[in-house]
PDB file of N, CA and C in Angstrom:
ATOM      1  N   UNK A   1      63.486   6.565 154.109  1.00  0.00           N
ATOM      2  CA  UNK A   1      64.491   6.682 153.074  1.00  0.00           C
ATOM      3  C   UNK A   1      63.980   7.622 151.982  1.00  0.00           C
ATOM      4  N   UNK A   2      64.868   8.182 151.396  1.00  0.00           N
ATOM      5  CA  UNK A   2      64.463   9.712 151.061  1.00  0.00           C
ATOM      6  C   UNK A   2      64.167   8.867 148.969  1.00  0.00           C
ATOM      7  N   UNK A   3      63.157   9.268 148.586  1.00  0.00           N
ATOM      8  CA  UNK A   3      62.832   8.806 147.233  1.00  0.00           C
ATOM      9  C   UNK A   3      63.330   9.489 146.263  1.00  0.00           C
ATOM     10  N   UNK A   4      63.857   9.532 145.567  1.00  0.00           N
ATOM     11  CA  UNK A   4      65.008   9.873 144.173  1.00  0.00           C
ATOM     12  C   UNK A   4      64.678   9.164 143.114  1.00  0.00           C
ATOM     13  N   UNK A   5      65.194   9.699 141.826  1.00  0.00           N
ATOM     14  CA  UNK A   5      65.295   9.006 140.720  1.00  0.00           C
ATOM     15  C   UNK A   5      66.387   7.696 140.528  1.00  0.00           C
ATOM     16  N   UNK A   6      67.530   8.295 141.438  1.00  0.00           N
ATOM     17  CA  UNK A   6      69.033   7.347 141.808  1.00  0.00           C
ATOM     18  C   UNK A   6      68.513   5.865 142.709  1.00  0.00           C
ATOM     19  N   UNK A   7      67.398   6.657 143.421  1.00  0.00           N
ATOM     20  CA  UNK A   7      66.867   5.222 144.506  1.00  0.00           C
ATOM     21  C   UNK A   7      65.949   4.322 143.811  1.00  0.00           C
ATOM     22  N   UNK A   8      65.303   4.711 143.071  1.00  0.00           N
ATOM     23  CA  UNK A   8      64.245   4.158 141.575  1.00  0.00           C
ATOM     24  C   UNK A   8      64.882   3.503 140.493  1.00  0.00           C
ATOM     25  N   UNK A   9      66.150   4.103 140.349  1.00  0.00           N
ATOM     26  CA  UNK A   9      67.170   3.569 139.239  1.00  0.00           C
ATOM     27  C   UNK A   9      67.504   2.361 139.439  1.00  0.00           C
ATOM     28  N   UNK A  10      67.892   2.427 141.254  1.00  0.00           N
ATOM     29  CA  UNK A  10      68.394   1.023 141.603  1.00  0.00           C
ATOM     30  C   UNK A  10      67.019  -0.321 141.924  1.00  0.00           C
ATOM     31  N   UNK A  11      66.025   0.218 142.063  1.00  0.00           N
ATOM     32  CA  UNK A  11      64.748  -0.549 141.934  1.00  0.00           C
ATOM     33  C   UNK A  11      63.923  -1.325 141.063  1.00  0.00           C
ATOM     34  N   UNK A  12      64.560  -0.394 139.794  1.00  0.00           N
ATOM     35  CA  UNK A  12      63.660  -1.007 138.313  1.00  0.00           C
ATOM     36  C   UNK A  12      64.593  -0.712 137.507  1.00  0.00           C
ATOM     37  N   UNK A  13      66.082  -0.957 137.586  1.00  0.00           N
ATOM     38  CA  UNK A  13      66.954  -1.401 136.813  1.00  0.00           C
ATOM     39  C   UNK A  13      67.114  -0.262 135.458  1.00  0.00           C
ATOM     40  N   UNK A  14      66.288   0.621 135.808  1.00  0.00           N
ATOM     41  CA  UNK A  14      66.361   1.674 134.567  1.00  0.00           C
ATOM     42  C   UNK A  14      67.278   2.924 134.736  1.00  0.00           C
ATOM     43  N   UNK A  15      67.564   3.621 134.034  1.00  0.00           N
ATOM     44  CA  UNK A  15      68.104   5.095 133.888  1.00  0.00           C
ATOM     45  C   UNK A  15      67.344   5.913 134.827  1.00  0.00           C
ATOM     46  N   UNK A  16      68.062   6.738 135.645  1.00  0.00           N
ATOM     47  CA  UNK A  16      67.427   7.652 136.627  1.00  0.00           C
ATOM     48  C   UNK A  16      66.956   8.750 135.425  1.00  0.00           C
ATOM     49  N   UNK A  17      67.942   9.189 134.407  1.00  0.00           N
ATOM     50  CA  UNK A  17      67.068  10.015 133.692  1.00  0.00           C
ATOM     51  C   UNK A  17      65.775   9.654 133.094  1.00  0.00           C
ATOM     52  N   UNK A  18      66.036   8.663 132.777  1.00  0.00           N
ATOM     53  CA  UNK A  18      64.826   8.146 131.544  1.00  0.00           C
ATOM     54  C   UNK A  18      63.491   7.889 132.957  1.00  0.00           C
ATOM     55  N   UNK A  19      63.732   7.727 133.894  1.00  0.00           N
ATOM     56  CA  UNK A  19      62.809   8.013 135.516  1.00  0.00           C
ATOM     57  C   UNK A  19      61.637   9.088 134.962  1.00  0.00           C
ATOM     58  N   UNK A  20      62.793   9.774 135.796  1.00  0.00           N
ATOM     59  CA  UNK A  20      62.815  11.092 135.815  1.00  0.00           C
ATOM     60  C   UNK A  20      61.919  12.090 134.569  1.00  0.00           C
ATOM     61  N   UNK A  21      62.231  11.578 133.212  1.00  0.00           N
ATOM     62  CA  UNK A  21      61.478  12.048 131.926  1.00  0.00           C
ATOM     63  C   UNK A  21      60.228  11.622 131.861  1.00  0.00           C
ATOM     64  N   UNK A  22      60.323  10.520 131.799  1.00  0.00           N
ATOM     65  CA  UNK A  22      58.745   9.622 131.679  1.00  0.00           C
ATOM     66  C   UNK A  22      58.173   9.898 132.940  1.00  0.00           C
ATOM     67  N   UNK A  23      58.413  10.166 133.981  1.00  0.00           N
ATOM     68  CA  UNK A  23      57.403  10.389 134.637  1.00  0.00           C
ATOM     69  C   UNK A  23      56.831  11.924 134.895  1.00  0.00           C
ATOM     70  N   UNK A  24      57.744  13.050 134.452  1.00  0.00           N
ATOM     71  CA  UNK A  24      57.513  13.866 134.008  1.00  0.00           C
ATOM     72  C   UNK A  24      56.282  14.083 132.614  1.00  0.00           C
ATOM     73  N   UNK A  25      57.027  13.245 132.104  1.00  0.00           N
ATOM     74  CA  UNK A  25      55.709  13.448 130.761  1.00  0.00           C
ATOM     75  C   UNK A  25      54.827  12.816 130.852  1.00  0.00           C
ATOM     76  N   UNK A  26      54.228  11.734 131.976  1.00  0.00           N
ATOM     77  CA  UNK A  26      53.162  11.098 132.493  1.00  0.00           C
ATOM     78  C   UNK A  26      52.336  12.005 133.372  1.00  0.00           C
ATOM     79  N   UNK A  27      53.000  13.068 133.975  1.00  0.00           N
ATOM     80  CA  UNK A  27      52.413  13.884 135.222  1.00  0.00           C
ATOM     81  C   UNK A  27      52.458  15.217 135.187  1.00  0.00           C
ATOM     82  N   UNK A  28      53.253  15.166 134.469  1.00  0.00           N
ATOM     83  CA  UNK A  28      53.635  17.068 134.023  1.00  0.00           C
ATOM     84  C   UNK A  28      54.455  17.737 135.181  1.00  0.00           C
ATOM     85  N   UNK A  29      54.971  17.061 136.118  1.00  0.00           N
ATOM     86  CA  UNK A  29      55.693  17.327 137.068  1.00  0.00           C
ATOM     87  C   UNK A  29      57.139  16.311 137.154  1.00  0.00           C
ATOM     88  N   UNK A  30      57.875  16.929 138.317  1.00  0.00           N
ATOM     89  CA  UNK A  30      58.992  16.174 138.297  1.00  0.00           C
ATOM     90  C   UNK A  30      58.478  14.966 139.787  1.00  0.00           C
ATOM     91  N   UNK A  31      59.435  13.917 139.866  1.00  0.00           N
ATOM     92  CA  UNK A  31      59.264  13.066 140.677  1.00  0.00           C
ATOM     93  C   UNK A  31      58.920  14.153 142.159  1.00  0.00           C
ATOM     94  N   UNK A  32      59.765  14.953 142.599  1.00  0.00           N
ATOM     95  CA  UNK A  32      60.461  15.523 143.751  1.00  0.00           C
ATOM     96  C   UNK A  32      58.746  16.543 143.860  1.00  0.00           C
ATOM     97  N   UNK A  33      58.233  17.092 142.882  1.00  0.00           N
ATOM     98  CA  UNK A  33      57.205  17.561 142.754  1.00  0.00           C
ATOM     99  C   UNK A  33      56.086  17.040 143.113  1.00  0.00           C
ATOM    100  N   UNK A  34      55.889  15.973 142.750  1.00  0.00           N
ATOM    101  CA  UNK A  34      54.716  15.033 142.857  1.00  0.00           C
ATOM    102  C   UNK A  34      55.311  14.739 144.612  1.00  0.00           C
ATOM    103  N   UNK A  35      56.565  14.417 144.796  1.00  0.00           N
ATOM    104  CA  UNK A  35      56.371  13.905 146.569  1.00  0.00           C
ATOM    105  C   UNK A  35      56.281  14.829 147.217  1.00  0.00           C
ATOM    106  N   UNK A  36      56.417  16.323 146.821  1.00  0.00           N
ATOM    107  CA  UNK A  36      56.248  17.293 147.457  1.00  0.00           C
ATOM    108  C   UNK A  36      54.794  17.512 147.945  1.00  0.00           C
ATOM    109  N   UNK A  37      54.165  17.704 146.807  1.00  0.00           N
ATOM    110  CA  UNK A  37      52.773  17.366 146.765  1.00  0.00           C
ATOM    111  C   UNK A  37      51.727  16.515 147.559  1.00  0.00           C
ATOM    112  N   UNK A  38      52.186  15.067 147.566  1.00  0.00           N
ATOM    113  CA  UNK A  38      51.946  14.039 148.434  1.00  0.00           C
ATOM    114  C   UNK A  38      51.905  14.674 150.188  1.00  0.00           C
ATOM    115  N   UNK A  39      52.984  14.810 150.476  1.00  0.00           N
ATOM    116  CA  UNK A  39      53.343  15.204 151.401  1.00  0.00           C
ATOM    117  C   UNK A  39      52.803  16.328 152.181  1.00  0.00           C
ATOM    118  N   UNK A  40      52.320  17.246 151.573  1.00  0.00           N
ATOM    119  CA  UNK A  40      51.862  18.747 151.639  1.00  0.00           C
ATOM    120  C   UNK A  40      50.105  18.032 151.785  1.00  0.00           C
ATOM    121  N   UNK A  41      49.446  17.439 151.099  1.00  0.00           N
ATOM    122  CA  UNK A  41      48.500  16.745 151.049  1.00  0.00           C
ATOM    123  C   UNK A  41      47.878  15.827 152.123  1.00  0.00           C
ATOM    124  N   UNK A  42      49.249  15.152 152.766  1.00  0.00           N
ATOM    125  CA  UNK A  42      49.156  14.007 153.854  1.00  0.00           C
ATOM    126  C   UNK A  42      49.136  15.148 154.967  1.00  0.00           C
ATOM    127  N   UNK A  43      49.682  16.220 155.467  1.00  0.00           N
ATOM    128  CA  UNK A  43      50.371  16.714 156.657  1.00  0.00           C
ATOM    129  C   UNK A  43      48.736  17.716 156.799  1.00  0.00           C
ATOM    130  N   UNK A  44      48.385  18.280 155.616  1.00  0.00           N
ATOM    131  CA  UNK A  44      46.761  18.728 155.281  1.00  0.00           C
ATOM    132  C   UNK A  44      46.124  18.224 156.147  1.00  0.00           C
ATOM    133  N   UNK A  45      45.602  17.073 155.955  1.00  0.00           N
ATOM    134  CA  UNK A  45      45.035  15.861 156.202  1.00  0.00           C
ATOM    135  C   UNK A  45      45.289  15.948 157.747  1.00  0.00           C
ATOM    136  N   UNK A  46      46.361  15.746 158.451  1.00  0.00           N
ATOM    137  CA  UNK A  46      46.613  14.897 159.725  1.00  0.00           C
ATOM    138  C   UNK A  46      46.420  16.694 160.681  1.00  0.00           C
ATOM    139  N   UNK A  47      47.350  17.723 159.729  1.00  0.00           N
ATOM    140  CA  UNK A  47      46.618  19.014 160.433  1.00  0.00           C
ATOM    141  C   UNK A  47      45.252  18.706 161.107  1.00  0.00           C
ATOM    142  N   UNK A  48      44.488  18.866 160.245  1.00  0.00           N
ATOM    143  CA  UNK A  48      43.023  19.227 159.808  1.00  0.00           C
ATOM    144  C   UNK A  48      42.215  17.997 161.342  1.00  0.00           C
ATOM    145  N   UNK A  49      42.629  16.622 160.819  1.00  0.00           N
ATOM    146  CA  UNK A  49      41.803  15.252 161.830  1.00  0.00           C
ATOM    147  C   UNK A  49      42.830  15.111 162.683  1.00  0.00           C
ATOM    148  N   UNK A  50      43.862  15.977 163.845  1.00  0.00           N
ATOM    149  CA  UNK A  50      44.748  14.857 164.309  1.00  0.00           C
ATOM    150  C   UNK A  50      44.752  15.609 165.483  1.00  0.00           C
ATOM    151  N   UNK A  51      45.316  15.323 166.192  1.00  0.00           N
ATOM    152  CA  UNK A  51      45.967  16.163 168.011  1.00  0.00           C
ATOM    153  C   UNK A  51      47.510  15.675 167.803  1.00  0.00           C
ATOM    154  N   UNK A  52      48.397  15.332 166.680  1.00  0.00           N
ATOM    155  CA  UNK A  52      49.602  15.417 166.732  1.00  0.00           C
ATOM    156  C   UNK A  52      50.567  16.771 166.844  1.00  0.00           C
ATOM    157  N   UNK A  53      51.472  16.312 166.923  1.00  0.00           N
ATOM    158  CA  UNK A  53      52.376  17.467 167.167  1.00  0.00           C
ATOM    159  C   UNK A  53      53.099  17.755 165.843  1.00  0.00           C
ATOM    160  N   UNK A  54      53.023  19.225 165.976  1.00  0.00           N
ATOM    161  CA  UNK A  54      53.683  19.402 164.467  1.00  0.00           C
ATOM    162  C   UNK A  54      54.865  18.838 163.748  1.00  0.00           C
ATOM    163  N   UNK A  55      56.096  18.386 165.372  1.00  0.00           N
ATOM    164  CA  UNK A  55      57.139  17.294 164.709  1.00  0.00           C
ATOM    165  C   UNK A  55      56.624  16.246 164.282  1.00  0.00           C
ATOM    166  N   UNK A  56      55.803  15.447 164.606  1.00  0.00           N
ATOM    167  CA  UNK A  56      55.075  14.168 164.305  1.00  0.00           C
ATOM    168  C   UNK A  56      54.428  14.154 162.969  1.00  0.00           C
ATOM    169  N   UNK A  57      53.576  15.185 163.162  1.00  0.00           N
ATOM    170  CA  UNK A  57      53.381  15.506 161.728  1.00  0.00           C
ATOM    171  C   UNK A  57      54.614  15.620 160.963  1.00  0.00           C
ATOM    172  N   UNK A  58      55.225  16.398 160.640  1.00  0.00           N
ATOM    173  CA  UNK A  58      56.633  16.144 159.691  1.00  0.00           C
ATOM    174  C   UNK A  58      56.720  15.346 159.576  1.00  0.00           C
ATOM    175  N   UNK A  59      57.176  14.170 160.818  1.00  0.00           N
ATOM    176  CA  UNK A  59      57.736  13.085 160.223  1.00  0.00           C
ATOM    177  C   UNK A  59      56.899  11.900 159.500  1.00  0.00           C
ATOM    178  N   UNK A  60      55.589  11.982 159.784  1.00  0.00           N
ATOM    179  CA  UNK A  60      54.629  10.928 159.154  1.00  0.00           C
ATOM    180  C   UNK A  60      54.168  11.605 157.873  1.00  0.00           C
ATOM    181  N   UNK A  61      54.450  12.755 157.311  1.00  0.00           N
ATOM    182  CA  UNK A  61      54.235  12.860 156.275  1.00  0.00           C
ATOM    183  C   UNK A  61      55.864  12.887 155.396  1.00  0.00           C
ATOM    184  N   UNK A  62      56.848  12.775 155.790  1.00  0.00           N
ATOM    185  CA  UNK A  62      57.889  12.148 154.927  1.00  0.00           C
ATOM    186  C   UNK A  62      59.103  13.479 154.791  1.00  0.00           C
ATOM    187  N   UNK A  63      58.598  14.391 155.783  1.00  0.00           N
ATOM    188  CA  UNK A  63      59.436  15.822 155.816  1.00  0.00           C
ATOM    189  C   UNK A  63      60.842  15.134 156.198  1.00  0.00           C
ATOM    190  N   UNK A  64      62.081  15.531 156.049  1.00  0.00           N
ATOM    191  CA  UNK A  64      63.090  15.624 156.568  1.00  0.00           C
ATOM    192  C   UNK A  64      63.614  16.218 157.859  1.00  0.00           C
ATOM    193  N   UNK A  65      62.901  17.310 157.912  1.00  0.00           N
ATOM    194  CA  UNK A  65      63.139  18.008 158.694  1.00  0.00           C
ATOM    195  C   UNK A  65      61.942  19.152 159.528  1.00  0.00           C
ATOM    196  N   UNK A  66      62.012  19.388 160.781  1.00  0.00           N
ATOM    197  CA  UNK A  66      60.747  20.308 160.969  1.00  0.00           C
ATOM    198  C   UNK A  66      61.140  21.497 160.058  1.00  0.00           C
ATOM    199  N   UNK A  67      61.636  22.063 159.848  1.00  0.00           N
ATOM    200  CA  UNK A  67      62.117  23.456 159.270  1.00  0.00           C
ATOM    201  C   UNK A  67      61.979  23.031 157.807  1.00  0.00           C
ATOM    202  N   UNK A  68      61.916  22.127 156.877  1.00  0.00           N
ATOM    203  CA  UNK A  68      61.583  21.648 155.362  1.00  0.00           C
ATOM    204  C   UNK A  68      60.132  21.783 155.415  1.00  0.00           C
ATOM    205  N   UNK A  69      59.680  21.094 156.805  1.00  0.00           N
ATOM    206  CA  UNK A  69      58.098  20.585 156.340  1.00  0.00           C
ATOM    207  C   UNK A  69      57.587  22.462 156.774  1.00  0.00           C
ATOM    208  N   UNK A  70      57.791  23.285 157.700  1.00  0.00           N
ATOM    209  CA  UNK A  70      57.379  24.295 157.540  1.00  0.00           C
ATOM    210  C   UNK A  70      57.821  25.435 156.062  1.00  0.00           C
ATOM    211  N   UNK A  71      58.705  25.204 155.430  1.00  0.00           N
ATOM    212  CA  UNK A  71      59.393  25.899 154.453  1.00  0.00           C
ATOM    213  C   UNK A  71      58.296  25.737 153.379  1.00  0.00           C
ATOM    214  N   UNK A  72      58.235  24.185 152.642  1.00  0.00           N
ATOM    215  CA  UNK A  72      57.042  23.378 152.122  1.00  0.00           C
ATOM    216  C   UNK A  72      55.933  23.822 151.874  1.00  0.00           C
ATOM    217  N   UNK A  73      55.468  23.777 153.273  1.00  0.00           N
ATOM    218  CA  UNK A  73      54.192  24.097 153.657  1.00  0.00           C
ATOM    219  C   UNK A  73      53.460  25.281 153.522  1.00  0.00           C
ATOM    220  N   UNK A  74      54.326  25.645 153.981  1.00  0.00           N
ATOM    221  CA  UNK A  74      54.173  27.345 154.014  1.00  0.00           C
ATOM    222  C   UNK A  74      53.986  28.056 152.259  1.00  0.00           C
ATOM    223  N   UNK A  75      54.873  27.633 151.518  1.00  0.00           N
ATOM    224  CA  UNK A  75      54.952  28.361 150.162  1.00  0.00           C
ATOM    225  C   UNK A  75      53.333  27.322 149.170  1.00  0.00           C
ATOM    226  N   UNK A  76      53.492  25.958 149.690  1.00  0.00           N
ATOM    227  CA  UNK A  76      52.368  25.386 149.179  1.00  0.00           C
ATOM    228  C   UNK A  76      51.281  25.781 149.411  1.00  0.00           C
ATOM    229  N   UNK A  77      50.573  26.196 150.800  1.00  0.00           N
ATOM    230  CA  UNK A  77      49.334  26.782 151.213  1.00  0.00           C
ATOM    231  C   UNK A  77      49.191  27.852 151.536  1.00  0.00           C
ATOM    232  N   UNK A  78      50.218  28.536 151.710  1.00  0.00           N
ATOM    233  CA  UNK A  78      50.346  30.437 152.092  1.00  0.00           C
ATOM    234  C   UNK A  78      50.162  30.438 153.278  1.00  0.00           C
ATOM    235  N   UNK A  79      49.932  29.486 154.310  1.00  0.00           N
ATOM    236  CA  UNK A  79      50.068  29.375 155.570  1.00  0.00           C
ATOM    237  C   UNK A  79      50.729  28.590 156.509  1.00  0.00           C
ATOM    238  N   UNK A  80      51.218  28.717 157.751  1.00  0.00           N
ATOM    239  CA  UNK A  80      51.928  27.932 158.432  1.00  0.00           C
ATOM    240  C   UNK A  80      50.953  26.727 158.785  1.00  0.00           C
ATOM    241  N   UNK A  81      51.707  25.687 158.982  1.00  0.00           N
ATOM    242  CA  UNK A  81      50.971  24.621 159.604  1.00  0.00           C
ATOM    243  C   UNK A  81      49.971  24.882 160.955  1.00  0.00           C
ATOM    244  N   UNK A  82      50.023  25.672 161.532  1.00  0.00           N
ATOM    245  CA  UNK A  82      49.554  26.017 162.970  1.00  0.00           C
ATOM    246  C   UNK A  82      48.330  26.787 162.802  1.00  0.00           C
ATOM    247  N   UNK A  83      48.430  27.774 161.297  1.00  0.00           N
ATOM    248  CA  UNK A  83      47.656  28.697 160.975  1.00  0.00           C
ATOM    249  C   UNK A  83      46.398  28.015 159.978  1.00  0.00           C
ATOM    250  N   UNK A  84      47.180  26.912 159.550  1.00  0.00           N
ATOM    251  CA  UNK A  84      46.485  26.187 158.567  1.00  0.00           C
ATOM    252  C   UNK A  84      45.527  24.919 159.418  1.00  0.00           C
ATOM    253  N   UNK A  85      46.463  24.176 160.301  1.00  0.00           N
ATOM    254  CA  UNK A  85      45.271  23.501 161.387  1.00  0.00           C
ATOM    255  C   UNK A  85      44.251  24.529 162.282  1.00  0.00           C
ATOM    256  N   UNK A  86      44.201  25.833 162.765  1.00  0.00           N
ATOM    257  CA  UNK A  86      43.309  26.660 163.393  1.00  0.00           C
ATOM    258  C   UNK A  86      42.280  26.966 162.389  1.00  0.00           C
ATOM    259  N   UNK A  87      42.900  27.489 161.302  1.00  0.00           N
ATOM    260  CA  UNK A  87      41.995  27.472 160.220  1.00  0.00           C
ATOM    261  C   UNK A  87      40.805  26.231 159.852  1.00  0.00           C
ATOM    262  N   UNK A  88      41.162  24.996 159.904  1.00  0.00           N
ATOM    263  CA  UNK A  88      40.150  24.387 159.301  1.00  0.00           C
ATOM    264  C   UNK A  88      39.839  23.419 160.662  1.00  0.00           C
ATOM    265  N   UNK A  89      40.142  24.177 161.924  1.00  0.00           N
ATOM    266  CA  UNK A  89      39.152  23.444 162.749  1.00  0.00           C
ATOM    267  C   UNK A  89      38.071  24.259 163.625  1.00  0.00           C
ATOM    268  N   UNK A  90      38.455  25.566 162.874  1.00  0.00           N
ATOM    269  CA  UNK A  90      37.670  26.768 163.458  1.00  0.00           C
ATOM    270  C   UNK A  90      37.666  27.053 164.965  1.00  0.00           C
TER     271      UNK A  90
END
């Protein structure tokens, strides 16, 4: 289930904006930023230690889609996932 300020709103009874602000001014980023992040971080990770498949990967790191998690990925590390697992397994 895809994480939002609207899905948080309904969780802790608060304002999706007032979310959304405070956790901005806690992190210096927006929510969507920080899971971007996460995500880009986790798929790193499972690249780097895994024999999964790059759909698999997507989906255990929280991508939507194979074509998001390469879009993502790509602008986050300057490399494709394929280029980025060859890379750090030499």
């Amino acid at each position: 289930e895809p994480v939002t300020s609207a899905s948080l709103e309904k969780i802790v009874c608060l304002s999706g904006d007032y979310i959304e602000r405070h956790f901005r001014r806690e992190t210096g980023q927006s929510i969507a930023q920080y899971l971007r992040a996460k995500r880009v971080l986790e798929a790193k990770r499972l690249l780097s230690r895994s024999d999964m498949t790059l759909q698999d990967i997507s989906e255990a790191s929280g991508f939507g889609s194979l074509s998001t998690f390469y879009k993502v990925f790509r602008k986050a590390v300057h490399n494709t996932p394929a280029q980025y697992r060859k890379a750090t397994r030499g």
